[in-house]
N, C-alpha and C. Protein backbone atom coordinates (compact mmCIF):
# COMPACT_ATOMS: atom_id res chain seq x y z
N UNK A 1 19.82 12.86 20.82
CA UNK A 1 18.76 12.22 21.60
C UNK A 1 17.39 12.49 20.96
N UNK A 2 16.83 14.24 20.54
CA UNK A 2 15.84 13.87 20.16
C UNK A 2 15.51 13.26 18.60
N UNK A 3 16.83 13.46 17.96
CA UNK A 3 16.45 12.45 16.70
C UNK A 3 16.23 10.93 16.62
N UNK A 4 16.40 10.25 17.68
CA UNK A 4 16.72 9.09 18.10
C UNK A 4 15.24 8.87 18.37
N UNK A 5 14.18 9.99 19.54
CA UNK A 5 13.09 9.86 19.63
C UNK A 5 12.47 9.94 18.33
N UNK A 6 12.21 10.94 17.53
CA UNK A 6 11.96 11.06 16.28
C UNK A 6 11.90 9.29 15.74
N UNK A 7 12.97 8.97 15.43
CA UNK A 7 13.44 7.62 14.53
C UNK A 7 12.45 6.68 15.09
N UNK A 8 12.25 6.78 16.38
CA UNK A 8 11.56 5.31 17.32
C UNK A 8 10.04 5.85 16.43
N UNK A 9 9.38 6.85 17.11
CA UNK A 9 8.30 7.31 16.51
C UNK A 9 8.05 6.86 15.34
N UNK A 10 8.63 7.54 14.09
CA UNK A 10 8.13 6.85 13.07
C UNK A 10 8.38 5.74 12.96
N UNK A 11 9.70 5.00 13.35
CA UNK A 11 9.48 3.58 12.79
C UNK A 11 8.57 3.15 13.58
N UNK A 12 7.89 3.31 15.14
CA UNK A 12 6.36 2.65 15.54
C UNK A 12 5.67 2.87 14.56
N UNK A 13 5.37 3.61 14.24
CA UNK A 13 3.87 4.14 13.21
C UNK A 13 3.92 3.36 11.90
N UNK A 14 5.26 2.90 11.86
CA UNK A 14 5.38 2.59 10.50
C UNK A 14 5.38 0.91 10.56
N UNK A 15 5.67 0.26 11.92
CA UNK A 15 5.68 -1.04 12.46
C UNK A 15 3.81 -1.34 12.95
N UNK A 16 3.60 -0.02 13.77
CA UNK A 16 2.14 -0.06 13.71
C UNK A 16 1.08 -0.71 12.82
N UNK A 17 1.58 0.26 11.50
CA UNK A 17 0.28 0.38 10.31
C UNK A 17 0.61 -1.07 9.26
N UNK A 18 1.98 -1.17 9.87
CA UNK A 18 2.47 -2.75 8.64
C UNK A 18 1.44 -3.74 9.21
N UNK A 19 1.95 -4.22 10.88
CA UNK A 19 0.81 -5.34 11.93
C UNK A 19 -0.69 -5.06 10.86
N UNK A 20 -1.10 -3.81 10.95
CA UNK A 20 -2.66 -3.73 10.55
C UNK A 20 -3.00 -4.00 9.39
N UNK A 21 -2.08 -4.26 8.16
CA UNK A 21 -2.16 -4.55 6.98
C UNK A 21 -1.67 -5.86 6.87
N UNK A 22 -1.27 -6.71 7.24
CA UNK A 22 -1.06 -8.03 7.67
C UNK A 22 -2.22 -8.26 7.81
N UNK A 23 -2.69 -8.13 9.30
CA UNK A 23 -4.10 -8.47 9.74
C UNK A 23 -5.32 -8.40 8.65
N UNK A 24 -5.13 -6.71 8.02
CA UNK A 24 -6.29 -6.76 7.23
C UNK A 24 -6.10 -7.70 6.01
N UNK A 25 -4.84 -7.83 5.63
CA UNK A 25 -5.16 -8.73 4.49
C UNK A 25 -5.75 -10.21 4.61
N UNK A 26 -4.82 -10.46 5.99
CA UNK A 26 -5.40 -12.08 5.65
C UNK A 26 -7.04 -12.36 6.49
N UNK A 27 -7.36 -11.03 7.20
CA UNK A 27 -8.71 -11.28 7.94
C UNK A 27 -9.42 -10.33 6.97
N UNK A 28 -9.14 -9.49 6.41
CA UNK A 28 -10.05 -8.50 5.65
C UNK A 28 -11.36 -7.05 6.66
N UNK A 29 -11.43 -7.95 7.65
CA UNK A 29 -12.30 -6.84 8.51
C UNK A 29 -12.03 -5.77 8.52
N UNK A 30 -10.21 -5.58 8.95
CA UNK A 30 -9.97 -4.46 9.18
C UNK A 30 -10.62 -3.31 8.62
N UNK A 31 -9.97 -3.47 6.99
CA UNK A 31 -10.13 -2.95 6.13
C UNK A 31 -11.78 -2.74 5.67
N UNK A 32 -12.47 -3.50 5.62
CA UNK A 32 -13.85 -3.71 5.57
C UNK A 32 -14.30 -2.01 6.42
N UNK A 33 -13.84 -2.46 7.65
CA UNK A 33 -14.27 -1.68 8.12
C UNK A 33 -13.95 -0.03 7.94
N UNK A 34 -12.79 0.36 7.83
CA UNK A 34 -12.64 1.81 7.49
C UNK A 34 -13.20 1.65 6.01
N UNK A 35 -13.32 1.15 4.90
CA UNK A 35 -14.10 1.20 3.76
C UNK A 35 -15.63 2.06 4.12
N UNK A 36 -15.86 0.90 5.07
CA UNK A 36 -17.77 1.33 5.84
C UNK A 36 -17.58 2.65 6.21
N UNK A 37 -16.19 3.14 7.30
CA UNK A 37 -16.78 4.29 7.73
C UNK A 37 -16.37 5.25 6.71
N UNK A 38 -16.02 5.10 6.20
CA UNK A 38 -15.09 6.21 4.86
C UNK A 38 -16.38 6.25 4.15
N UNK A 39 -17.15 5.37 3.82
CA UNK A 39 -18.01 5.60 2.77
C UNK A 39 -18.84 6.93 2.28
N UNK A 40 -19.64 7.46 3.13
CA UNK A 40 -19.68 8.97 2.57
C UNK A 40 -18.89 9.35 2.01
N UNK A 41 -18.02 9.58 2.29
CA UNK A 41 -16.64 10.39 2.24
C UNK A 41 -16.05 10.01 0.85
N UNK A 42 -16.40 8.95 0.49
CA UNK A 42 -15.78 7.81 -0.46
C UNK A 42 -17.00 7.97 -2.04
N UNK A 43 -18.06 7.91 -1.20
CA UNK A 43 -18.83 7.88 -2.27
C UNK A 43 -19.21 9.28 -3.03
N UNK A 44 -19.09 10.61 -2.02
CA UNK A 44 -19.09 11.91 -2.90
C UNK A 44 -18.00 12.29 -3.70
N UNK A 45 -16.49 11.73 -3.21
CA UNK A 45 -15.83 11.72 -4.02
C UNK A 45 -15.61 11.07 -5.11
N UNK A 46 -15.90 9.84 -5.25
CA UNK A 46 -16.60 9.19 -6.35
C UNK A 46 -17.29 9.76 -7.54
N UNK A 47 -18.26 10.57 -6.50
CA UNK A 47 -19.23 11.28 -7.72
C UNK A 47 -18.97 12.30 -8.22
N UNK A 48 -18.00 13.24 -7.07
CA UNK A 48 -17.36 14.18 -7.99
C UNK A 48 -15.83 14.27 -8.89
N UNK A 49 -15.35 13.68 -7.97
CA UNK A 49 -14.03 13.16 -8.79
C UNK A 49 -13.20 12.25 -9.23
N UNK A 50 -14.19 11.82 -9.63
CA UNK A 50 -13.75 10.20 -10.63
C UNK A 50 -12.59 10.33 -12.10
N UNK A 51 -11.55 9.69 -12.23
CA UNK A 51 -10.92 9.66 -13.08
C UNK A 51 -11.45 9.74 -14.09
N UNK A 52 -12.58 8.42 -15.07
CA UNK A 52 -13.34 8.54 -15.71
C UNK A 52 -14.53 8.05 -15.68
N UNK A 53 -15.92 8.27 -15.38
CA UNK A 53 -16.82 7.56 -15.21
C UNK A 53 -17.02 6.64 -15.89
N UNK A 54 -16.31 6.35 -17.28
CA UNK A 54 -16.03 4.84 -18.12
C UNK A 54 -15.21 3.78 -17.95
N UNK A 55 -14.47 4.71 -17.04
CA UNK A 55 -13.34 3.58 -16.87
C UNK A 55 -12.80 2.67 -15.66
N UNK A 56 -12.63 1.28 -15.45
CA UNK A 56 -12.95 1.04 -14.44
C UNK A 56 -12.18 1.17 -13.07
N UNK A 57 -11.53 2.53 -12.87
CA UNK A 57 -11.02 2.76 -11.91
C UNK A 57 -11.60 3.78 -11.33
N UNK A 58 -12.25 3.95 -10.06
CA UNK A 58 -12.44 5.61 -10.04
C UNK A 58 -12.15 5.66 -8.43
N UNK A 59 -12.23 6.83 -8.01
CA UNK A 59 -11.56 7.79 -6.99
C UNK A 59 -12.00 6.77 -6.03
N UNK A 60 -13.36 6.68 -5.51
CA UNK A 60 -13.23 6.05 -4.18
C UNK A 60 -13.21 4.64 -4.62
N UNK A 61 -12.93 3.79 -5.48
CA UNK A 61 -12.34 2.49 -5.42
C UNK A 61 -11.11 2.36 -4.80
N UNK A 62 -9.89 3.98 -5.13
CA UNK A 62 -9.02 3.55 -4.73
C UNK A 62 -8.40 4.15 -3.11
N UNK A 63 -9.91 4.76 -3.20
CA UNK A 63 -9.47 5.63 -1.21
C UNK A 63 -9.93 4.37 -0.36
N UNK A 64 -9.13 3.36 -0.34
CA UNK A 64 -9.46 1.92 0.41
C UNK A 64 -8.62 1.79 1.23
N UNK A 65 -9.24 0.49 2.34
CA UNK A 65 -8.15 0.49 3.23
C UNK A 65 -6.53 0.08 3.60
N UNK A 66 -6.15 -0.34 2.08
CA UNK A 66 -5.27 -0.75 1.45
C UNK A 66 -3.93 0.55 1.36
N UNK A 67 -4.68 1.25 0.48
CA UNK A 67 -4.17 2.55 0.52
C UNK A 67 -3.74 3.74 1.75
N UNK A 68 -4.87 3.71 2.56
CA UNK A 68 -4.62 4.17 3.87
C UNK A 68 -3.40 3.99 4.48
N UNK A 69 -3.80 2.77 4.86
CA UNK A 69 -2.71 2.08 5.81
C UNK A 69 -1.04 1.63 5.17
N UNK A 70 -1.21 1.48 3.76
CA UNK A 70 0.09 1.38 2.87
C UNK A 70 0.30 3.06 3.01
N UNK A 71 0.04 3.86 3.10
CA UNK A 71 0.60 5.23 3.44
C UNK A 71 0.99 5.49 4.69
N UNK A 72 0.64 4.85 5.39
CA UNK A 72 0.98 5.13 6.91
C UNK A 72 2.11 4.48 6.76
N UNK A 73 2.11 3.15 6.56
CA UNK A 73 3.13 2.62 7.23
C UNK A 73 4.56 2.65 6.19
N UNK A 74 4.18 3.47 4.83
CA UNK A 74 5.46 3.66 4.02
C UNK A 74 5.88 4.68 4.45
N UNK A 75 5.14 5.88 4.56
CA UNK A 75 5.23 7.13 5.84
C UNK A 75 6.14 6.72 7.22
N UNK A 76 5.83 5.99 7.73
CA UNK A 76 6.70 5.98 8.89
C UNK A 76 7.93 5.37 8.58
N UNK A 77 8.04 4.17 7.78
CA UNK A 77 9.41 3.66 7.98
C UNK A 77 10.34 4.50 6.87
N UNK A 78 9.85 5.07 5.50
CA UNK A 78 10.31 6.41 5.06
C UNK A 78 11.34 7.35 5.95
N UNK A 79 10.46 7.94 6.89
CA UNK A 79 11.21 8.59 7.39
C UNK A 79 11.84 8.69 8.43
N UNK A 80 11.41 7.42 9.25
CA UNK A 80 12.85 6.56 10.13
C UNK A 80 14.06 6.40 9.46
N UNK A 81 14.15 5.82 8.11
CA UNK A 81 15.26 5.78 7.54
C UNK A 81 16.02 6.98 7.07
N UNK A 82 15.04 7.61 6.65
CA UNK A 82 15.91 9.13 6.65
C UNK A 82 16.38 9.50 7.62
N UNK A 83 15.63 9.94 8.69
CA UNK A 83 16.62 10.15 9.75
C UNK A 83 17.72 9.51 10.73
N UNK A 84 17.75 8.20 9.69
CA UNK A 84 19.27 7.66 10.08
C UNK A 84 20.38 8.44 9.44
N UNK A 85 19.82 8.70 8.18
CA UNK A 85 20.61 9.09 7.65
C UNK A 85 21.38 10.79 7.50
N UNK A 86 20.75 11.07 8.72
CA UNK A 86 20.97 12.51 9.54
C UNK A 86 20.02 13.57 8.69
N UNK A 87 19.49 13.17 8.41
CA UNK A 87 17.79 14.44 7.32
C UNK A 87 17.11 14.87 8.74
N UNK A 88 16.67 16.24 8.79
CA UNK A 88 16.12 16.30 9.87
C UNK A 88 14.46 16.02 9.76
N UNK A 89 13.44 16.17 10.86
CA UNK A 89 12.85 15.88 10.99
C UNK A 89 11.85 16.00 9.89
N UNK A 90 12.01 17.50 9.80
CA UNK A 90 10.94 17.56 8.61
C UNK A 90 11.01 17.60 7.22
N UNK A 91 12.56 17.47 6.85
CA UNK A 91 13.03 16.70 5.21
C UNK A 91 12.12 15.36 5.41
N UNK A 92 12.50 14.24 6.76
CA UNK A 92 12.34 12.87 6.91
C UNK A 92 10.43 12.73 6.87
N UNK A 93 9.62 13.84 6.99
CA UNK A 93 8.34 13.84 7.22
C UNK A 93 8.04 14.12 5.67
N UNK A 94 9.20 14.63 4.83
CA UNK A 94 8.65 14.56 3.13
C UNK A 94 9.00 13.71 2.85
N UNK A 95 10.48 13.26 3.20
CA UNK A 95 10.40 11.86 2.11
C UNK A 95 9.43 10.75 3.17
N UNK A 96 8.80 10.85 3.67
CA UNK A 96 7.58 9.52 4.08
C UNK A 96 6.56 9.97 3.51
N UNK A 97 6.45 11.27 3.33
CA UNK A 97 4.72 11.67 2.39
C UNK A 97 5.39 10.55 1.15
N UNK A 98 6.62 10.96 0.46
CA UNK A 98 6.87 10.12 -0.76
C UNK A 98 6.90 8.79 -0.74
N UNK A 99 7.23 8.64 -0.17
CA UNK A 99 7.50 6.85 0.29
C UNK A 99 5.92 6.27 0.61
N UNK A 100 5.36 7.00 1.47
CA UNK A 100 3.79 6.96 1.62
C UNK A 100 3.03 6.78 1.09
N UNK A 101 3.18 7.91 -0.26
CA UNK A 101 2.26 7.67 -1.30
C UNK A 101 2.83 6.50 -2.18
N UNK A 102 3.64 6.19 -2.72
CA UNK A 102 4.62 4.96 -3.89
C UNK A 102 3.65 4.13 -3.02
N UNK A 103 3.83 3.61 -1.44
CA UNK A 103 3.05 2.00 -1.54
C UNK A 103 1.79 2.26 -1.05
N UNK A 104 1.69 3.37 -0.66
CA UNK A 104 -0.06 3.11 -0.83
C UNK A 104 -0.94 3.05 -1.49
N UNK A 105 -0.17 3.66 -3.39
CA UNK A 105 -0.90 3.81 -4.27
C UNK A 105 -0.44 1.63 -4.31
N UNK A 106 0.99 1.53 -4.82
CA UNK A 106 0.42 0.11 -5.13
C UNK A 106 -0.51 -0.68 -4.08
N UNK A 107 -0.40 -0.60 -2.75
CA UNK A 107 -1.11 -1.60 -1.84
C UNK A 107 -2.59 -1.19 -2.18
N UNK A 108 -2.98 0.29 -2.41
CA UNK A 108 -4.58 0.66 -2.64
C UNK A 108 -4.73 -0.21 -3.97
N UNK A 109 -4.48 -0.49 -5.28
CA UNK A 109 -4.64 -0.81 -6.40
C UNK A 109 -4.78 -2.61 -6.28
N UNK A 110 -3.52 -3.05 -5.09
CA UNK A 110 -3.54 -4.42 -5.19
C UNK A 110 -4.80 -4.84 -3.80
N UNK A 111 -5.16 -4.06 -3.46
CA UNK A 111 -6.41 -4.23 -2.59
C UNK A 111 -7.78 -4.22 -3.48
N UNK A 112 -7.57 -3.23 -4.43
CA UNK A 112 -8.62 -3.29 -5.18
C UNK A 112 -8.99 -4.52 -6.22
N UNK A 113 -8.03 -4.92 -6.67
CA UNK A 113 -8.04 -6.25 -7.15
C UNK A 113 -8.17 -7.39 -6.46
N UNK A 114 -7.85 -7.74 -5.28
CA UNK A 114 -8.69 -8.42 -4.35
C UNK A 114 -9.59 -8.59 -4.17
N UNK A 115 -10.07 -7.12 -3.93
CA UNK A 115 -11.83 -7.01 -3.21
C UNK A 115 -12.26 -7.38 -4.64
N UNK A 116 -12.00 -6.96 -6.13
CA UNK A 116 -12.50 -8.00 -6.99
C UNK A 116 -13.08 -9.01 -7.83
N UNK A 117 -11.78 -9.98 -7.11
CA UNK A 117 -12.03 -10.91 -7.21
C UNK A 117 -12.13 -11.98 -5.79
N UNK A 118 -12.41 -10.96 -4.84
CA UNK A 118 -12.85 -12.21 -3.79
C UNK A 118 -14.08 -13.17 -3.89
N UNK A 119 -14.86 -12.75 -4.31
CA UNK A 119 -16.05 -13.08 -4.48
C UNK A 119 -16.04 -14.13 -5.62
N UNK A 120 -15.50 -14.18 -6.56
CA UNK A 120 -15.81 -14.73 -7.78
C UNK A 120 -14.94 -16.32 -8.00
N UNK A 121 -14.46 -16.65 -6.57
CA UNK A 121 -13.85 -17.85 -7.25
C UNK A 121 -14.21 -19.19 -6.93
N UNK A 122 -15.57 -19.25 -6.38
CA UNK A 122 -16.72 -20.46 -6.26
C UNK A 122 -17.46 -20.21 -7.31
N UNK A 123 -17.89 -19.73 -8.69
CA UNK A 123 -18.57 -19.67 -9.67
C UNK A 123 -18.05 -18.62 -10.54
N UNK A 124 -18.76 -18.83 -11.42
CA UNK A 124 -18.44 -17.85 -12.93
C UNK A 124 -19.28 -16.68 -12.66
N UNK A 125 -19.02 -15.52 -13.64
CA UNK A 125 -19.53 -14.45 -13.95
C UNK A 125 -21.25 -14.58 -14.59
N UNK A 126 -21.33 -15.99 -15.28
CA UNK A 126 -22.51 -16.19 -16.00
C UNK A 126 -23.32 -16.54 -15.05
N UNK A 127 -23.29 -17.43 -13.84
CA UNK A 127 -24.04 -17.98 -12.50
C UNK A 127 -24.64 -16.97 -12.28
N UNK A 128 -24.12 -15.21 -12.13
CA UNK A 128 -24.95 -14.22 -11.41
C UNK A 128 -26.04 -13.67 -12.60
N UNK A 129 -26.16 -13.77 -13.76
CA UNK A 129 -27.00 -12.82 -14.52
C UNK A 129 -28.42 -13.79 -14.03
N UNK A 130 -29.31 -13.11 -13.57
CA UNK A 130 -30.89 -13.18 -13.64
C UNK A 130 -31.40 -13.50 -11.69
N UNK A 131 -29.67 -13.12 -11.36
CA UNK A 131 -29.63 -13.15 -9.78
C UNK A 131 -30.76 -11.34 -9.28
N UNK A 132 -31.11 -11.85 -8.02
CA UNK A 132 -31.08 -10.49 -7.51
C UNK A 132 -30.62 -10.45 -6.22
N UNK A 133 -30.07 -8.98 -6.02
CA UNK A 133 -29.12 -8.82 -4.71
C UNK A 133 -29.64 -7.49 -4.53
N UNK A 134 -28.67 -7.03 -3.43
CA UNK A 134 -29.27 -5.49 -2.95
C UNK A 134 -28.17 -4.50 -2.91
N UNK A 135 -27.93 -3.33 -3.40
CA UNK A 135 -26.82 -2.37 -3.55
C UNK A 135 -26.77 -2.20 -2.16
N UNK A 136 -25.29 -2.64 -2.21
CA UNK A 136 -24.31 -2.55 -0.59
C UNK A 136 -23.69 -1.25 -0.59
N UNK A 137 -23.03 -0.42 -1.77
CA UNK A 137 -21.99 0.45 -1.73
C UNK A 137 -23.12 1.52 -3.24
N UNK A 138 -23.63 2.67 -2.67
CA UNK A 138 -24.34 3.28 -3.77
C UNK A 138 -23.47 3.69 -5.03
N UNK A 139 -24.43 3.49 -5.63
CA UNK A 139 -24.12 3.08 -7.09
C UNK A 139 -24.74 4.13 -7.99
N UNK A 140 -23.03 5.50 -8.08
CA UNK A 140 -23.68 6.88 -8.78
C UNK A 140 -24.43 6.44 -10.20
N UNK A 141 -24.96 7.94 -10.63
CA UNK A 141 -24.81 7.79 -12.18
C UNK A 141 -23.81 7.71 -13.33
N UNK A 142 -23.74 7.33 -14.07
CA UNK A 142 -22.76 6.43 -14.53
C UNK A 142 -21.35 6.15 -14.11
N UNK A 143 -21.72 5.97 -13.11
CA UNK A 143 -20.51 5.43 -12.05
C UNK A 143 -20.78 3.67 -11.54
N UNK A 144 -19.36 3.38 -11.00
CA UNK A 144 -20.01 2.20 -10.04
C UNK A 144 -19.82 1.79 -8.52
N UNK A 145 -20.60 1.20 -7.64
CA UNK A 145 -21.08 0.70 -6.55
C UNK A 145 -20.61 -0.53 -6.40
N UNK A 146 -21.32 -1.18 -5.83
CA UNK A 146 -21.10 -2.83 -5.21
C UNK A 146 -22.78 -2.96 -4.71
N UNK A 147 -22.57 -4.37 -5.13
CA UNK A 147 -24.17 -5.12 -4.99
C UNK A 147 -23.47 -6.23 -3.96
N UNK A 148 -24.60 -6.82 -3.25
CA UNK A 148 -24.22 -7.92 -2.33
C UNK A 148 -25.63 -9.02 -2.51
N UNK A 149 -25.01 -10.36 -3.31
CA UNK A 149 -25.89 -11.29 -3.56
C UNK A 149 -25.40 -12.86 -3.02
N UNK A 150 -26.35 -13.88 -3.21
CA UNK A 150 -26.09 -14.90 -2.82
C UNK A 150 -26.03 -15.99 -4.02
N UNK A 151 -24.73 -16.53 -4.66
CA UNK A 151 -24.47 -17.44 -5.57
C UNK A 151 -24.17 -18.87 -5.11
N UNK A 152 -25.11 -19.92 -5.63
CA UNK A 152 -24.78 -21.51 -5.38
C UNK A 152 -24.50 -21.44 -3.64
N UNK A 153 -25.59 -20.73 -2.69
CA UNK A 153 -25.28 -20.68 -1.42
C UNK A 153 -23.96 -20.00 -0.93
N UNK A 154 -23.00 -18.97 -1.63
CA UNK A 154 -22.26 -18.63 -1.55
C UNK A 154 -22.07 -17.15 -1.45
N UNK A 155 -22.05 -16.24 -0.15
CA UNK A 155 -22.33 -14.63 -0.25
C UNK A 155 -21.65 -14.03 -1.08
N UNK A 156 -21.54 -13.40 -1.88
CA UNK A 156 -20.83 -12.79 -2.51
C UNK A 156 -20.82 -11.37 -2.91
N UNK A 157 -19.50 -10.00 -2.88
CA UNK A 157 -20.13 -8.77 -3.10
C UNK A 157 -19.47 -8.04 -4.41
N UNK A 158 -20.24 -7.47 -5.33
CA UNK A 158 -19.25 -7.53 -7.24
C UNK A 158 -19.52 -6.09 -6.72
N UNK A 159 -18.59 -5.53 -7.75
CA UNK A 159 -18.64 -3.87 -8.50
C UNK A 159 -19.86 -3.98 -9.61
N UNK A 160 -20.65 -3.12 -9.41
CA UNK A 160 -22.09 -2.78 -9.92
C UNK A 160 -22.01 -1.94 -10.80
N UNK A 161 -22.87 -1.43 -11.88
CA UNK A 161 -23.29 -0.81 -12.43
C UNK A 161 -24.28 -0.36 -13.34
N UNK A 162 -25.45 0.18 -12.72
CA UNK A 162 -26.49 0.43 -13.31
C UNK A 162 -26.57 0.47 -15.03
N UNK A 163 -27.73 -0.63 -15.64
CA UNK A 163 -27.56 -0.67 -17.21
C UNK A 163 -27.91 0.70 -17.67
N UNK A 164 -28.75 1.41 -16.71
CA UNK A 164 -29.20 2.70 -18.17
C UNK A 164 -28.28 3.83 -17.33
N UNK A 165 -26.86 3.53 -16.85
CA UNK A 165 -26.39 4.93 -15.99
C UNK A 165 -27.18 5.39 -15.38
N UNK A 166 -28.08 4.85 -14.60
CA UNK A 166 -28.71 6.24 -13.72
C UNK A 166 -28.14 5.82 -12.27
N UNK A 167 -28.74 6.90 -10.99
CA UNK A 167 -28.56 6.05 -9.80
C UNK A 167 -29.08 5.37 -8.81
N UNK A 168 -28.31 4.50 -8.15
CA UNK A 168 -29.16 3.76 -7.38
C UNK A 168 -28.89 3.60 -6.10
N UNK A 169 -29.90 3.52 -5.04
CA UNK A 169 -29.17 4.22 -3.59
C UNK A 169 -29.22 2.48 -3.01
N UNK A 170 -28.41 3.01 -1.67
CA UNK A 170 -28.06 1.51 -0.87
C UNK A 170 -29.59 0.82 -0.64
N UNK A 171 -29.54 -0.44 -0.42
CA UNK A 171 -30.39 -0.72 -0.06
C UNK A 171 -31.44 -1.09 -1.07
N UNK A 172 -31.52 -0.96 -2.65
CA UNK A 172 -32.26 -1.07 -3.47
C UNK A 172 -32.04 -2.18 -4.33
N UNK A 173 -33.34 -2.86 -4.07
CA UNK A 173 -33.32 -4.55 -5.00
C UNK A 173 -32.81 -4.59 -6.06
N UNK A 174 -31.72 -5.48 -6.68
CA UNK A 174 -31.45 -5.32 -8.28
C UNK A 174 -31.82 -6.48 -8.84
N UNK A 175 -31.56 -6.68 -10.19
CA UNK A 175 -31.39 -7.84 -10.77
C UNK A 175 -30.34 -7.76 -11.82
N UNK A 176 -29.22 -8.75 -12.00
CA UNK A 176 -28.47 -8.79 -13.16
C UNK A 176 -28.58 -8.82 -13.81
N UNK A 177 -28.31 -7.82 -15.16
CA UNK A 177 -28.99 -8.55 -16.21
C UNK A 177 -27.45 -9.16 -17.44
N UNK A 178 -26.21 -8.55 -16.96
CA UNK A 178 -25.56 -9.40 -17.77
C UNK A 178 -23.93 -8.79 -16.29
N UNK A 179 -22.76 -9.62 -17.50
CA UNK A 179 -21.74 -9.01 -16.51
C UNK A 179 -20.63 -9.25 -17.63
N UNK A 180 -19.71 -8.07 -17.27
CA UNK A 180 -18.63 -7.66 -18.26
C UNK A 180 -17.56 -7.15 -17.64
N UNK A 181 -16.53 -8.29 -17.86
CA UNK A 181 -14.94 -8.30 -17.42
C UNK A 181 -15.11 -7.66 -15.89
N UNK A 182 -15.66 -8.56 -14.81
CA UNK A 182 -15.74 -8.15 -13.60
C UNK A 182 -17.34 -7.37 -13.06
N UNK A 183 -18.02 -6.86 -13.86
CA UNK A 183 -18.52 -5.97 -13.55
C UNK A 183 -19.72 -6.05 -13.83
N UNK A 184 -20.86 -6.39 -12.85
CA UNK A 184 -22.54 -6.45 -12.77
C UNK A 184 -23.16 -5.17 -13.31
N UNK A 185 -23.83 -5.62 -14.31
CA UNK A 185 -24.74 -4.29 -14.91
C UNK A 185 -26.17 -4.66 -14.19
N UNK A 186 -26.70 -3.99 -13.78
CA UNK A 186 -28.10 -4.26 -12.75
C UNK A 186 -28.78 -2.76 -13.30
N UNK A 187 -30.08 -3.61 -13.01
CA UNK A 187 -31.45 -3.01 -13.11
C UNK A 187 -32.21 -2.68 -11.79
N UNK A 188 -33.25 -2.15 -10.79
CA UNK A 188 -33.75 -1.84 -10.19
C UNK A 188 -34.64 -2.75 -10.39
N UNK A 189 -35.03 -3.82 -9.24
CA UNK A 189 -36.23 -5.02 -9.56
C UNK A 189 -37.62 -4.32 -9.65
N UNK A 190 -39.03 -4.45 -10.47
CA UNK A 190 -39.87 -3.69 -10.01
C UNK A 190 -40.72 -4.19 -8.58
N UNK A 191 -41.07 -2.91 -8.21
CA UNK A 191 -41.55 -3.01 -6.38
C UNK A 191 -41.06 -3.72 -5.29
N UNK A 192 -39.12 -3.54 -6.10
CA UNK A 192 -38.62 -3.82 -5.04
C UNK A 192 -37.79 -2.78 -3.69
N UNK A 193 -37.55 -2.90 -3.00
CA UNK A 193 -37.08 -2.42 -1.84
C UNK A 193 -36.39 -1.17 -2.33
N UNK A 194 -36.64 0.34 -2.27
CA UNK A 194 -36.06 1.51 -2.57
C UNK A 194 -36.07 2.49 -1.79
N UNK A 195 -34.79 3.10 -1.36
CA UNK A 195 -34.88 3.95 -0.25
C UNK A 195 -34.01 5.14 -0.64
């Protein structure tokens, strides 16, 4: 009986967090939103533990809401299935950390490629150089952020990165000055908006 409770449990959690990754994919808010509140959280880790600050993957690109919730819900149905398979509770609570992590790393990675290229498929990469927008997601030193600008009447938000590596906090005017395989190199506009 109580493995039976056990089994229901995780497979909710794991039926739970699937519904919310559905939702977030095809509405995106979800996710939007734990991104927003994670952000501190997201962006010091960023700055301190970034894979490579050259390269274009780093730590809080991939602590997204993609990832989250692909851990939850590989986590739960993980170890529902184990404990069909008579594993007790807390073998069935490791193999869902494992199972957890396998699709949350792919769902975090294929989220990140989304977020992207959401933006970019009403115009080219060349439309944004000599644009200015305003850093949405701060943008370490030689690290990168997200800018949020407006193309051919079209909102749009890229992965940023300051041309001379330095940093640049939310809220601060940029201008493009070129863009490379995805990725806005921006300048600080002069006397524009800096906080």
């Amino acid at each position: 009986m109580e493995n039976s409770i056990a089994i229901w449990v995780y497979f909710a959690l794991g039926s739970f967090t699937a519904i919310l990754l559905v939702i977030s994919f095809l509405v995106g808010e979800f996710t939007d939103w734990i991104h927003d509140s994670m952000s501190p959280a997201t962006d010091w880790l960023g700055d301190h533990l970034p894979f490579d600050h050259n390269a274009s993957v780093e730590f809080s690109r991939i602590l997204n809401g993609g990832l989250m919730l692909g851990f939850l819900a590989g986590f739960g149905f993980t170890a529902a299935i184990a404990m069909t398979k008579n594993v007790e509770a807390l073998g069935a609570a490791g193999w869902g950390a494992v199972g957890g992590t396998v699709l949350g790393l792919i769902l975090g990675f294929l989220y990140m490629g989304l977020k992207k290229s959401e933006a970019t498929s009403s115009y080219e990469g060349k439309d944004l150089v000599n644009l200015t927008g305003e850093v949405s997601e701060h943008i370490p030193s030689g690290g990168q952020g997200r800018i949020s600008c407006v193309v051919n009447g079209v909102p749009g938000w890229h992965t940023a990165q300051a041309v001379d590596g330095q940093e640049i906090a939310i809220g601060t005017s940029v201008r493009v000055e070129r863009v490379v395989a995805g990725t806005v190199y921006v300048v600080p506009e002069k006397g524009g908006n800096e906080r």
